[in-house]
PDB file of N, CA and C in Angstrom:
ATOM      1  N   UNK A   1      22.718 224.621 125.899  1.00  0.00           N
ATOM      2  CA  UNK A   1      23.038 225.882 125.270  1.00  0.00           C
ATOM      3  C   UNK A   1      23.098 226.982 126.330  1.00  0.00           C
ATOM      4  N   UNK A   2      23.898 227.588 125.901  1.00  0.00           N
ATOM      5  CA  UNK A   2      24.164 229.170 127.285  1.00  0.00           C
ATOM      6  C   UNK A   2      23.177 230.135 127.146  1.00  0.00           C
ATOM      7  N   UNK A   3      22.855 230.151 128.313  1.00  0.00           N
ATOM      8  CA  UNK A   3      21.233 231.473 127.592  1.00  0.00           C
ATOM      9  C   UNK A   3      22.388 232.672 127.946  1.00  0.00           C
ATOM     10  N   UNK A   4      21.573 233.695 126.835  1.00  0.00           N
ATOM     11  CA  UNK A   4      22.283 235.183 126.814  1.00  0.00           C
ATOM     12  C   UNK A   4      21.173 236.218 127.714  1.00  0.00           C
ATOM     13  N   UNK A   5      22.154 236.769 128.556  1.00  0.00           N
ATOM     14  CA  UNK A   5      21.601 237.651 129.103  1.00  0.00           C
ATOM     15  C   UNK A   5      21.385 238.821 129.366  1.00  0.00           C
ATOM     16  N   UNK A   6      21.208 240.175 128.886  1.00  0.00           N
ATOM     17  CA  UNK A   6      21.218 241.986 129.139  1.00  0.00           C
ATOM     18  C   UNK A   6      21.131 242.399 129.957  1.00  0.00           C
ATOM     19  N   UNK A   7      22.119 243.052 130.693  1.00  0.00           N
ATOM     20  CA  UNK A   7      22.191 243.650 131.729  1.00  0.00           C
ATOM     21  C   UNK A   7      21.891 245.235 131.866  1.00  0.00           C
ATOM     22  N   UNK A   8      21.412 245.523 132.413  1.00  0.00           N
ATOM     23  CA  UNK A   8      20.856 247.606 132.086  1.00  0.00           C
ATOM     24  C   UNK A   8      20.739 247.797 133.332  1.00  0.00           C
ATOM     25  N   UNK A   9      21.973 248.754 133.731  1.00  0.00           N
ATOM     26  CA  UNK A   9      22.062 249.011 135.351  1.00  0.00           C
ATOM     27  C   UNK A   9      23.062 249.901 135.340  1.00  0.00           C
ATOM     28  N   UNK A  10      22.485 251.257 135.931  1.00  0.00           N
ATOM     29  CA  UNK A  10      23.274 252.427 135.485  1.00  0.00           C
ATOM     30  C   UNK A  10      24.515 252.546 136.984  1.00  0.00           C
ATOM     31  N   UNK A  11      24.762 251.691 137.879  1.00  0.00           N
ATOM     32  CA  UNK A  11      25.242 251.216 139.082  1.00  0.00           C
ATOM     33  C   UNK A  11      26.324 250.496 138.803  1.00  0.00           C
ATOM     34  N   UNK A  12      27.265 251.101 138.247  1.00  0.00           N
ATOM     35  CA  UNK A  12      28.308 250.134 137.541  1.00  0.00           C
ATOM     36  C   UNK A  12      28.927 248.902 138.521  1.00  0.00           C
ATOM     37  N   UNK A  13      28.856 249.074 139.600  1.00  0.00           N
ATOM     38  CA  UNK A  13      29.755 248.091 140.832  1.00  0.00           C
ATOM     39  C   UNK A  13      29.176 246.952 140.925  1.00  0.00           C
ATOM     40  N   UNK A  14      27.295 247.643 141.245  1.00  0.00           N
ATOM     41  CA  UNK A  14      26.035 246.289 141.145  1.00  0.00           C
ATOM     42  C   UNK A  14      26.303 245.557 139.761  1.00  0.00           C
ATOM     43  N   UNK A  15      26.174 246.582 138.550  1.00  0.00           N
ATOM     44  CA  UNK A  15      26.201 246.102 137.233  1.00  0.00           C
ATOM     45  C   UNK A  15      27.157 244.719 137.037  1.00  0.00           C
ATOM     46  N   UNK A  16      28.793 244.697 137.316  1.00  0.00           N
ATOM     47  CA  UNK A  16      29.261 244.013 137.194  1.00  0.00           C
ATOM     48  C   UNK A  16      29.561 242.906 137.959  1.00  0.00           C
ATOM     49  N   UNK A  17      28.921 242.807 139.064  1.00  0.00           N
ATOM     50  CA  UNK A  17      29.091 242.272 140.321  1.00  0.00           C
ATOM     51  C   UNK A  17      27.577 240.837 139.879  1.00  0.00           C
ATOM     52  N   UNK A  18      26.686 242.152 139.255  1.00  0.00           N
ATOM     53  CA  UNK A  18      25.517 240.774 138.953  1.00  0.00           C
ATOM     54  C   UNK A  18      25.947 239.569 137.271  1.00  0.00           C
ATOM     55  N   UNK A  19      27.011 240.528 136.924  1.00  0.00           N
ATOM     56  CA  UNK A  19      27.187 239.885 135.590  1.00  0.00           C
ATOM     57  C   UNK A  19      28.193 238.858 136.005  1.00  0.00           C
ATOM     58  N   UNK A  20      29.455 238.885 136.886  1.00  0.00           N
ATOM     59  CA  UNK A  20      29.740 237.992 137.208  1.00  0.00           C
ATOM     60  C   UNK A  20      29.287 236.761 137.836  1.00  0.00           C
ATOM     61  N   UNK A  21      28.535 237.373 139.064  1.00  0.00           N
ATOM     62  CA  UNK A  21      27.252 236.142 139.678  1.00  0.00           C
ATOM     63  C   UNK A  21      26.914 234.921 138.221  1.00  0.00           C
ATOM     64  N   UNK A  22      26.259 235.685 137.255  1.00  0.00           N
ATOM     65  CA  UNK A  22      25.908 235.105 136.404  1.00  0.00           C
ATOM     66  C   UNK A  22      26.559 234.228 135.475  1.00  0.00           C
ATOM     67  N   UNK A  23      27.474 234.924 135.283  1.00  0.00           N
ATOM     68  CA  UNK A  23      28.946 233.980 134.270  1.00  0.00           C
ATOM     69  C   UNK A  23      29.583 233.166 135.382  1.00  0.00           C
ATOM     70  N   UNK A  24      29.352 232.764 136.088  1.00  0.00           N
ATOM     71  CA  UNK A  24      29.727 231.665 136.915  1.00  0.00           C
ATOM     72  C   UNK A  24      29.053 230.751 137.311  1.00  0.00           C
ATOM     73  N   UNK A  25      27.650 231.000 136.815  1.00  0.00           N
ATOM     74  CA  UNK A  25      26.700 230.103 136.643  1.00  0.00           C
ATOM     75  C   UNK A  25      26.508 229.943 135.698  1.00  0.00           C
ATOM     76  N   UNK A  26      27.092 230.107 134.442  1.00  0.00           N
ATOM     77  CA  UNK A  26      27.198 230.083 133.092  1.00  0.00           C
ATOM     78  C   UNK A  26      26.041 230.343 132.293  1.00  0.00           C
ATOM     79  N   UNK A  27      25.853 231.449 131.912  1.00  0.00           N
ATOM     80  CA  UNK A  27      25.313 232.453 131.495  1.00  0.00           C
ATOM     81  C   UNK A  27      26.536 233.024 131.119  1.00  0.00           C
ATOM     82  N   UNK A  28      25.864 233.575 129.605  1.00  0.00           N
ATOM     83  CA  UNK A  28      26.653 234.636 129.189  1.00  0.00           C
ATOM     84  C   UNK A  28      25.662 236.417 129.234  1.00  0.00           C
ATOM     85  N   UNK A  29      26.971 237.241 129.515  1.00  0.00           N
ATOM     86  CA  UNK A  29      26.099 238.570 129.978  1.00  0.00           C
ATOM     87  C   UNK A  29      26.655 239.206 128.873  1.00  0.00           C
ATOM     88  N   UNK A  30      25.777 240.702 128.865  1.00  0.00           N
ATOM     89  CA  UNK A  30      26.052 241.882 127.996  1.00  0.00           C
ATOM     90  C   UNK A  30      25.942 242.645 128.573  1.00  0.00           C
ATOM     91  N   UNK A  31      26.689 243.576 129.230  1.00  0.00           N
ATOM     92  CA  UNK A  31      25.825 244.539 130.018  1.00  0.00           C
ATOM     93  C   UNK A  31      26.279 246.568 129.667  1.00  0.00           C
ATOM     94  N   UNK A  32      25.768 246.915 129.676  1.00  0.00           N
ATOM     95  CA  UNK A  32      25.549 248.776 129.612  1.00  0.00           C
ATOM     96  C   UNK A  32      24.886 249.448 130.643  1.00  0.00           C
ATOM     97  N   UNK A  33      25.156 250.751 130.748  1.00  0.00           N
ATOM     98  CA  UNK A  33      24.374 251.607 132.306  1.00  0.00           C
ATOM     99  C   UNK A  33      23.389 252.304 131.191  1.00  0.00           C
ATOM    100  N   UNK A  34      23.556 252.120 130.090  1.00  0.00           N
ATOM    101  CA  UNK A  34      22.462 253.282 129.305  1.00  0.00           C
ATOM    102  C   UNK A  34      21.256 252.527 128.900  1.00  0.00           C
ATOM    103  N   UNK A  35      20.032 253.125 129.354  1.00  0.00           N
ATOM    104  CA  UNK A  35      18.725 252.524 128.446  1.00  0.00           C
ATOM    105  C   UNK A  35      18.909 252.518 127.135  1.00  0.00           C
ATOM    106  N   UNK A  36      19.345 253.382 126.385  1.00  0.00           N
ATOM    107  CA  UNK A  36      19.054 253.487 125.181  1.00  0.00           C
ATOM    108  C   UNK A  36      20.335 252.623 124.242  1.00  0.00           C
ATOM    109  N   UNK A  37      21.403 252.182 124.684  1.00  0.00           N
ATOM    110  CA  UNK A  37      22.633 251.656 124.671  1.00  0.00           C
ATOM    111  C   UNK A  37      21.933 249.891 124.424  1.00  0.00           C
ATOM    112  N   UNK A  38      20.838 249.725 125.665  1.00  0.00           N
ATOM    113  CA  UNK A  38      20.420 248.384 125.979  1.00  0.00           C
ATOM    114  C   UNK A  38      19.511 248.186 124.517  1.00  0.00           C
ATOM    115  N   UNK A  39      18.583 249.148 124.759  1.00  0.00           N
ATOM    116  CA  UNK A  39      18.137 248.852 123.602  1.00  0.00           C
ATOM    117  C   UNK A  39      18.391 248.426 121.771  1.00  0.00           C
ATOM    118  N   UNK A  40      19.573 249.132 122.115  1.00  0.00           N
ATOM    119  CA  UNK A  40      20.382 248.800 120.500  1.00  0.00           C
ATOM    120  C   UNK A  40      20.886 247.865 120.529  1.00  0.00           C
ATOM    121  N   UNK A  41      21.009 247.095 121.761  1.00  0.00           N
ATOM    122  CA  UNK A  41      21.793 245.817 122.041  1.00  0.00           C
ATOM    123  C   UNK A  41      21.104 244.961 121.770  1.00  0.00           C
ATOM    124  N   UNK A  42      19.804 245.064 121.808  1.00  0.00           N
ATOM    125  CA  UNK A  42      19.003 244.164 121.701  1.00  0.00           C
ATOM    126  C   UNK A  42      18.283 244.063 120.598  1.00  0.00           C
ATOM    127  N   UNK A  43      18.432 245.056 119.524  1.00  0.00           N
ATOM    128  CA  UNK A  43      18.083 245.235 118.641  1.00  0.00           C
ATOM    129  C   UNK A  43      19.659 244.205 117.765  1.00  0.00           C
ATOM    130  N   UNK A  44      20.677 244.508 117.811  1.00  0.00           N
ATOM    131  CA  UNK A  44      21.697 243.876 117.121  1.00  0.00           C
ATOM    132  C   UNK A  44      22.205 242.361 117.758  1.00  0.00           C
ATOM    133  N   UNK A  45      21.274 242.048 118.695  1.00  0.00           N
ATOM    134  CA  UNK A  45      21.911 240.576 119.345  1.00  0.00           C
ATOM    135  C   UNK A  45      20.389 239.631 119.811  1.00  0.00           C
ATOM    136  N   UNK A  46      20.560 238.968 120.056  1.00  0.00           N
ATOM    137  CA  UNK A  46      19.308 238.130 120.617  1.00  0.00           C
ATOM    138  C   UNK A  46      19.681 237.107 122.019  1.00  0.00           C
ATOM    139  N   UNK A  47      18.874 237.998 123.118  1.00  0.00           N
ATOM    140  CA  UNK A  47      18.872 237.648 124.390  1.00  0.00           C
ATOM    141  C   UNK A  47      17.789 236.717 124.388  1.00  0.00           C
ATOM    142  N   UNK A  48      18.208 235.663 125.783  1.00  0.00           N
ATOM    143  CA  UNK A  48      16.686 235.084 126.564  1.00  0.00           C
ATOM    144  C   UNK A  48      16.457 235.899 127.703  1.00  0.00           C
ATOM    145  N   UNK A  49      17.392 236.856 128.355  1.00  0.00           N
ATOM    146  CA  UNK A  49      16.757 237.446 129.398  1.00  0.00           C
ATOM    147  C   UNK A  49      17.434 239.171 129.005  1.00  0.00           C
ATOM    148  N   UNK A  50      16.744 239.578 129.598  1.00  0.00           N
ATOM    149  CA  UNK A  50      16.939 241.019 130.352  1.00  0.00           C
ATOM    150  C   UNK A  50      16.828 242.005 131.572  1.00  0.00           C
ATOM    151  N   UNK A  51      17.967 242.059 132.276  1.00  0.00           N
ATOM    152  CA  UNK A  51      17.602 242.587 133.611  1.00  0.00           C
ATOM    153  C   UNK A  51      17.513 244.116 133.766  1.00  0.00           C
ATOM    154  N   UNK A  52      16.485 244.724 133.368  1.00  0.00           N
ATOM    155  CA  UNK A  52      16.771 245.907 133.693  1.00  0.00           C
ATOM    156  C   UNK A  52      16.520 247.163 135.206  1.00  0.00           C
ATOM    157  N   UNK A  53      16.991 248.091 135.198  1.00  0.00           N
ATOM    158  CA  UNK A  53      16.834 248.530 136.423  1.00  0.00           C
ATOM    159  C   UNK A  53      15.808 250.123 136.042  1.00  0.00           C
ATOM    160  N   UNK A  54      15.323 250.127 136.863  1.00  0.00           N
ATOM    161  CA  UNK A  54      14.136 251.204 136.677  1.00  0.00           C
ATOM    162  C   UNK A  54      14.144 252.669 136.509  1.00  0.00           C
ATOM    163  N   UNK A  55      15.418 253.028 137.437  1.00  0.00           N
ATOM    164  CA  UNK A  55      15.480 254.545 136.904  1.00  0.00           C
ATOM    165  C   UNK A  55      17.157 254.799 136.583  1.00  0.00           C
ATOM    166  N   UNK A  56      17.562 254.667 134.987  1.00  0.00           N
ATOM    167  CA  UNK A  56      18.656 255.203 134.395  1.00  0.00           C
ATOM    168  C   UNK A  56      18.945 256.330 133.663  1.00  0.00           C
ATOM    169  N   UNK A  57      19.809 256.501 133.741  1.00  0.00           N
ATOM    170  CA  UNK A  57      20.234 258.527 133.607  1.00  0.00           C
ATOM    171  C   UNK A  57      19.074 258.833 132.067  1.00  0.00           C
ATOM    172  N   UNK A  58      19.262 258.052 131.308  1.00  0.00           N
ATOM    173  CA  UNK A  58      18.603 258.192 129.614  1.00  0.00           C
ATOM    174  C   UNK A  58      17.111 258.291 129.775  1.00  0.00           C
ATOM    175  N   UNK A  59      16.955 257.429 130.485  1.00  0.00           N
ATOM    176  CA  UNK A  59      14.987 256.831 129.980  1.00  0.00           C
ATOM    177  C   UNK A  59      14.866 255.959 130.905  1.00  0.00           C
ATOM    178  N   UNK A  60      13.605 255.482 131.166  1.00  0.00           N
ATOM    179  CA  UNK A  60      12.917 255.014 132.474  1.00  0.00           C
ATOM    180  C   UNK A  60      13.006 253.235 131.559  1.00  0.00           C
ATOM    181  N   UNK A  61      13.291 253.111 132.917  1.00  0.00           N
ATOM    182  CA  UNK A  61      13.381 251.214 132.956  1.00  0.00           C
ATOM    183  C   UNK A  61      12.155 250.211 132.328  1.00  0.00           C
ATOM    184  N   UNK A  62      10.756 250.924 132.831  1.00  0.00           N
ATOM    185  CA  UNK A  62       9.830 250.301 131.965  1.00  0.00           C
ATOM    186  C   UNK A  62       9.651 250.204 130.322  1.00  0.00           C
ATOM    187  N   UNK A  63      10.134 251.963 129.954  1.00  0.00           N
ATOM    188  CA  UNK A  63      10.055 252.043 128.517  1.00  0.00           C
ATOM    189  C   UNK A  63      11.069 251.434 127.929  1.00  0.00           C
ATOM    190  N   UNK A  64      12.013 251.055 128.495  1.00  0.00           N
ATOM    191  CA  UNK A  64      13.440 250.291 127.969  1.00  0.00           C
ATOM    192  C   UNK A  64      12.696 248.881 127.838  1.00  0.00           C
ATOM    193  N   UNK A  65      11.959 248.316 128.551  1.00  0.00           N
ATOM    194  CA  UNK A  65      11.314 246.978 128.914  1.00  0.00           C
ATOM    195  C   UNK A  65      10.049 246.985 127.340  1.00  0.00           C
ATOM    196  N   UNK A  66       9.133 247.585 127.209  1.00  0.00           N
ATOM    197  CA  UNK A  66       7.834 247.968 126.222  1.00  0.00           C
ATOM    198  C   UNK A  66       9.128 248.110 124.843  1.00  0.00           C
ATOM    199  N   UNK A  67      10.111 248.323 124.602  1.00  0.00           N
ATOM    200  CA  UNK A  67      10.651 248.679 123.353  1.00  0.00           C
ATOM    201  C   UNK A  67      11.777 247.330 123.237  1.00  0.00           C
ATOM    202  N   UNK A  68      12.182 246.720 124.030  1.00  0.00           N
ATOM    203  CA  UNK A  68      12.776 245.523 123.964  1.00  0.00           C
ATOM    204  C   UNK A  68      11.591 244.571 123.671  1.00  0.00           C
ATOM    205  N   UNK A  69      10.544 244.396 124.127  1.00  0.00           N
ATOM    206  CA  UNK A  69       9.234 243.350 123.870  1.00  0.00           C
ATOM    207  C   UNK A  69       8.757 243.885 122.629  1.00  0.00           C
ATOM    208  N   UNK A  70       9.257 244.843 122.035  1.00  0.00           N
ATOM    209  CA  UNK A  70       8.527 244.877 120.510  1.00  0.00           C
ATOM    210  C   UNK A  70       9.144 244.410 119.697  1.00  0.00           C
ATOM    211  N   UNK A  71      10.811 244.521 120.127  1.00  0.00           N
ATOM    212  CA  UNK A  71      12.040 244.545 119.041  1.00  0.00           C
ATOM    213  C   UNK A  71      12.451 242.481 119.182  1.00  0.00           C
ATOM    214  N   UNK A  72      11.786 242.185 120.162  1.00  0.00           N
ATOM    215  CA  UNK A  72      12.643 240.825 120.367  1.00  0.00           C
ATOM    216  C   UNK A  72      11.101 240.081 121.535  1.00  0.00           C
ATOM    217  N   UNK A  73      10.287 239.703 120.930  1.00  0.00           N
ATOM    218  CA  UNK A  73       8.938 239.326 121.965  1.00  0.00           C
ATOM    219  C   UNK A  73       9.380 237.867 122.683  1.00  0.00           C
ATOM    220  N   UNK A  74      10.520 237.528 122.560  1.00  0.00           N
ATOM    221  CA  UNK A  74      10.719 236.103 123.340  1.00  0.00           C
ATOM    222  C   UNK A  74      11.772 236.699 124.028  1.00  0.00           C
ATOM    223  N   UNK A  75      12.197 237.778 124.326  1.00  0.00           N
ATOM    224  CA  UNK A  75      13.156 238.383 125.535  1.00  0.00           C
ATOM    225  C   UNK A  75      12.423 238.369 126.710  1.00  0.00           C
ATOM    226  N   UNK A  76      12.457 237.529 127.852  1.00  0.00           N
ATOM    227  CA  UNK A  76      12.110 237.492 129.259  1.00  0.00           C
ATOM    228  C   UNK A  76      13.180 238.798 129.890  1.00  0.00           C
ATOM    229  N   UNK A  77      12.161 239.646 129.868  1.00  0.00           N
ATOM    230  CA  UNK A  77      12.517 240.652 130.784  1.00  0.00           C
ATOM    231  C   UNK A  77      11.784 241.489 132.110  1.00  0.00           C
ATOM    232  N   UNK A  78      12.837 241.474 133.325  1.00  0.00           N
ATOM    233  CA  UNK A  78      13.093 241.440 134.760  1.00  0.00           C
ATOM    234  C   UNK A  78      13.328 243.270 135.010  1.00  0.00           C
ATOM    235  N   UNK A  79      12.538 243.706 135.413  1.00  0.00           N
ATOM    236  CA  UNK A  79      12.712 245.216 135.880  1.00  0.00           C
ATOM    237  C   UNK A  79      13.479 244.703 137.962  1.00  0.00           C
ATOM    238  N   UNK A  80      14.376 245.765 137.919  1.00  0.00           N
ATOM    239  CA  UNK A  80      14.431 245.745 139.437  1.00  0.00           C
ATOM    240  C   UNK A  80      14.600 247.378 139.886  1.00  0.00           C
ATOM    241  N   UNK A  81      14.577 247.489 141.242  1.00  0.00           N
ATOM    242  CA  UNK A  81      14.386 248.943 141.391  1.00  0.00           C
ATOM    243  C   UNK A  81      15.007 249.131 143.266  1.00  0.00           C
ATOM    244  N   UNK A  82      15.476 250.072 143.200  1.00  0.00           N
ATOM    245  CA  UNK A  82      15.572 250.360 144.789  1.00  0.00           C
ATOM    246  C   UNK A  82      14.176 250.751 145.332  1.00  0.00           C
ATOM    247  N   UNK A  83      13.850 251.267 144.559  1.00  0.00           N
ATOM    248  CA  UNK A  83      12.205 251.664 145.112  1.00  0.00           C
ATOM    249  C   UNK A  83      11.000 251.110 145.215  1.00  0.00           C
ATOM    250  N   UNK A  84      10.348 249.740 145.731  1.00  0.00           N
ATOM    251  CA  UNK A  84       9.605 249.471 145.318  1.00  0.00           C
ATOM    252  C   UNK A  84       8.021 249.855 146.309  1.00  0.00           C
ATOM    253  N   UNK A  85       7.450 249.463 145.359  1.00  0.00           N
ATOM    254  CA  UNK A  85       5.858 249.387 146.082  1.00  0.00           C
ATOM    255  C   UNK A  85       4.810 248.788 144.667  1.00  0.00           C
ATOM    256  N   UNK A  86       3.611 248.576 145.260  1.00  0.00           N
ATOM    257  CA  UNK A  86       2.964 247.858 144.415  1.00  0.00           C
ATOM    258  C   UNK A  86       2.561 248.549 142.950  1.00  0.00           C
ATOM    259  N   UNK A  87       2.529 249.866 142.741  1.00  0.00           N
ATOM    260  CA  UNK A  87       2.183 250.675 141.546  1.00  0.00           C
ATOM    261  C   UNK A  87       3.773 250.417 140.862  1.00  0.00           C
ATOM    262  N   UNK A  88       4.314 250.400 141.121  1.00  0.00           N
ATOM    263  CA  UNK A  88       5.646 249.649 140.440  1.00  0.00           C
ATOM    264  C   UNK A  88       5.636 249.034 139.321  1.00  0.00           C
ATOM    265  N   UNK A  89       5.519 247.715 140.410  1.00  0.00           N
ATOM    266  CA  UNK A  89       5.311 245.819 139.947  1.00  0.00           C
ATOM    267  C   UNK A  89       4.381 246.328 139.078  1.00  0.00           C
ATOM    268  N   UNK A  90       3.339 246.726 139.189  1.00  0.00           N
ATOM    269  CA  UNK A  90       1.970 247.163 138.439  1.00  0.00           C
ATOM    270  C   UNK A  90       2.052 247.215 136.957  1.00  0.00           C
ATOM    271  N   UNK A  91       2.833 248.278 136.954  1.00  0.00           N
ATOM    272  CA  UNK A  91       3.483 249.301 135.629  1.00  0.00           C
ATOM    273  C   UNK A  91       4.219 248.613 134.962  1.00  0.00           C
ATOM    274  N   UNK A  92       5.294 247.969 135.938  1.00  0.00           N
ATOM    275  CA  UNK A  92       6.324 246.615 134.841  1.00  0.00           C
ATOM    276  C   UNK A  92       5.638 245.745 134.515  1.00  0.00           C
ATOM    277  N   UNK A  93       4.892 244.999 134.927  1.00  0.00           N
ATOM    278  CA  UNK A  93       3.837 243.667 134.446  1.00  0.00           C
ATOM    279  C   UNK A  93       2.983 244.449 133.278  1.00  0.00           C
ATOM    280  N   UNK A  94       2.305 245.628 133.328  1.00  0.00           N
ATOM    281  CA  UNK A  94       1.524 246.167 132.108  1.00  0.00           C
ATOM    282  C   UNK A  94       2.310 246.789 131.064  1.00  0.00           C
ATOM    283  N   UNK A  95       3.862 246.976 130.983  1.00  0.00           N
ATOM    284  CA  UNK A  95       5.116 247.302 130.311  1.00  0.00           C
ATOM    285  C   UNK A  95       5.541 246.112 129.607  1.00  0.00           C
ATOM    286  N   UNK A  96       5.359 244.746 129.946  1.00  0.00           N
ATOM    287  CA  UNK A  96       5.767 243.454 129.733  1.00  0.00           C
ATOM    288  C   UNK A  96       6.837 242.872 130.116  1.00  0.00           C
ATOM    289  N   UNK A  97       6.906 243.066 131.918  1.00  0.00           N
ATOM    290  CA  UNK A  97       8.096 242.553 132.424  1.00  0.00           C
ATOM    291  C   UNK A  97       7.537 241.353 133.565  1.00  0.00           C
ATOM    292  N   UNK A  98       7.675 240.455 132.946  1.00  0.00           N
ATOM    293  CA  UNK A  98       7.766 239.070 133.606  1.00  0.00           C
ATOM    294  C   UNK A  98       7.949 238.863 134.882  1.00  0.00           C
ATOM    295  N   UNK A  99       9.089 239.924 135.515  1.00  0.00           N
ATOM    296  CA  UNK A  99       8.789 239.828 137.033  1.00  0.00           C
ATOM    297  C   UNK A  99       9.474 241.043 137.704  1.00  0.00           C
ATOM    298  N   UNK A 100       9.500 241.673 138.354  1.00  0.00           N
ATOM    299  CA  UNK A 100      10.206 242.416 139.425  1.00  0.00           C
ATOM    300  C   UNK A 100      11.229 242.330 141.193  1.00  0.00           C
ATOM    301  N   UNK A 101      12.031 242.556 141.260  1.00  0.00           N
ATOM    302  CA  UNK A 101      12.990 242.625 141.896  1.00  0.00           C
ATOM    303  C   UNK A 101      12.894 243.636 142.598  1.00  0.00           C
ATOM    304  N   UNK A 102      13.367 243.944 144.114  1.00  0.00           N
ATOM    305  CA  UNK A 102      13.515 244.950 144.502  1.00  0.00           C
ATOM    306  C   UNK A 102      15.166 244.665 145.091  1.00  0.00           C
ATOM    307  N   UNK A 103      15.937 245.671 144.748  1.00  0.00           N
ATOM    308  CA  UNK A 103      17.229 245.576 144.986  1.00  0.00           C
ATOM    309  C   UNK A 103      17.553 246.292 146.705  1.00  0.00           C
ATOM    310  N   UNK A 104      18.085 245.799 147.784  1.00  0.00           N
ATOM    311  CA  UNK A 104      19.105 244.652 147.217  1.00  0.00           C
ATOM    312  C   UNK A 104      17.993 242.976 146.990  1.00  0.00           C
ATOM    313  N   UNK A 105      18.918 242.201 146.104  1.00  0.00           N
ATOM    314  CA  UNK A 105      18.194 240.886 146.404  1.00  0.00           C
ATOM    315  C   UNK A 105      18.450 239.947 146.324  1.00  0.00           C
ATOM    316  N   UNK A 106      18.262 238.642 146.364  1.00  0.00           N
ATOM    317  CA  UNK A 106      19.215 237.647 146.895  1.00  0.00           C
ATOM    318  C   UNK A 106      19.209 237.186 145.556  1.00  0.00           C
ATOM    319  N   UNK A 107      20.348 236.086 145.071  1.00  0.00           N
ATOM    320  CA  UNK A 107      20.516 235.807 144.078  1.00  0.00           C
ATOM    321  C   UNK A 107      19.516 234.548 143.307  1.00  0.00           C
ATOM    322  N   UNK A 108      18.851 234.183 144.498  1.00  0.00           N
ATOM    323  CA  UNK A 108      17.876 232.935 144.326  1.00  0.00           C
ATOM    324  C   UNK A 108      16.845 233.843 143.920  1.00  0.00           C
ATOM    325  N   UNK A 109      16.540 234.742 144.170  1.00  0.00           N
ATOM    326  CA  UNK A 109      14.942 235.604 143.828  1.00  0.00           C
ATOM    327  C   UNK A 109      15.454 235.969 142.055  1.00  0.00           C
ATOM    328  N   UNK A 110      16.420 235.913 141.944  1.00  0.00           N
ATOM    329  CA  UNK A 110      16.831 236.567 140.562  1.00  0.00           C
ATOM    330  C   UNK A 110      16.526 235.076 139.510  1.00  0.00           C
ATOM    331  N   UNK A 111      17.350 233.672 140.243  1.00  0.00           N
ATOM    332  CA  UNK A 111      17.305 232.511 139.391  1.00  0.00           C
ATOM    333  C   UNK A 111      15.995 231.793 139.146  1.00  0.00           C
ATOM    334  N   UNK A 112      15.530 232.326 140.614  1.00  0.00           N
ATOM    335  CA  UNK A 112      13.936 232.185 139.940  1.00  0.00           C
ATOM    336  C   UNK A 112      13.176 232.162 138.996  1.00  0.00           C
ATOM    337  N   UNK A 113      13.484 233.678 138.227  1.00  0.00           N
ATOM    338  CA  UNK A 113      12.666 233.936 137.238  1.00  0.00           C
ATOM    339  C   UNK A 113      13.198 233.198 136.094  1.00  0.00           C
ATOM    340  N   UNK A 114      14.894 232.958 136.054  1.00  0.00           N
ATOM    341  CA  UNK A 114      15.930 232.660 135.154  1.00  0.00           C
ATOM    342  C   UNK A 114      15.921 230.943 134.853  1.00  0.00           C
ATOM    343  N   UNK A 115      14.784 231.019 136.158  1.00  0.00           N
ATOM    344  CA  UNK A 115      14.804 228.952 135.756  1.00  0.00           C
ATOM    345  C   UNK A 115      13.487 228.812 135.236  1.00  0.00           C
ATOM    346  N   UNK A 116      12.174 229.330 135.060  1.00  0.00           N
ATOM    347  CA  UNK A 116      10.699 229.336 134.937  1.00  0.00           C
ATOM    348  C   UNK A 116      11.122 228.789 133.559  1.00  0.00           C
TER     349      UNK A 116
END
């Protein structure tokens, strides 16, 4: 079966660049630059993953992450960020994000989480 995947990345070039990566490894993607866009997406569809990115124009990447884990609790969702440091990772793991990314990043650090 094709796992479905959410894409939330207000970086439209990265955005589509990771959704293709993915649909060629067959995965199917959904993707939007808006937090709040993601969230309705996920409210009207049912993902196994979610990649979201940490700071988008609407609302912060973690709270997009805490409101997807209420609306859908078997969504494996992936915060990534240009910015990282350990109060980060911190905040996404106590938000309920399964793992963190720091962008740029290789595509094996991403399938990682996508094969667990």
């Amino acid at each position: 079966m094709t796992k479905k995947i959410l894409i939330i990345e207000d970086d439209l070039v990265f955005c589509k660049l990771l959704g293709r990566f993915l649909e060629k490894i067959e995965y199917q993607t959904t993707d939007t630059q808006l937090g709040n866009k993601g969230i309705e997406l996920a409210t009207q569809n049912s993902f196994d993953f979610a990649v979201v990115d940490y700071r988008l124009p609407d609302i912060n990447g973690t709270e997009v992450i805490q409101k997807i884990n209420k609306i859908s609790p078997n969504t494996v969702c992936i915060l990534m960020s240009r910015y990282s440091d350990q109060e980060m990772s911190e905040e996404a793991r106590k938000n309920g994000a399964k793992g963190f990314l720091t962008k740029p990043f290789k595509p094996s650090e991403l399938l990682k989480f996508l094969n667990e």
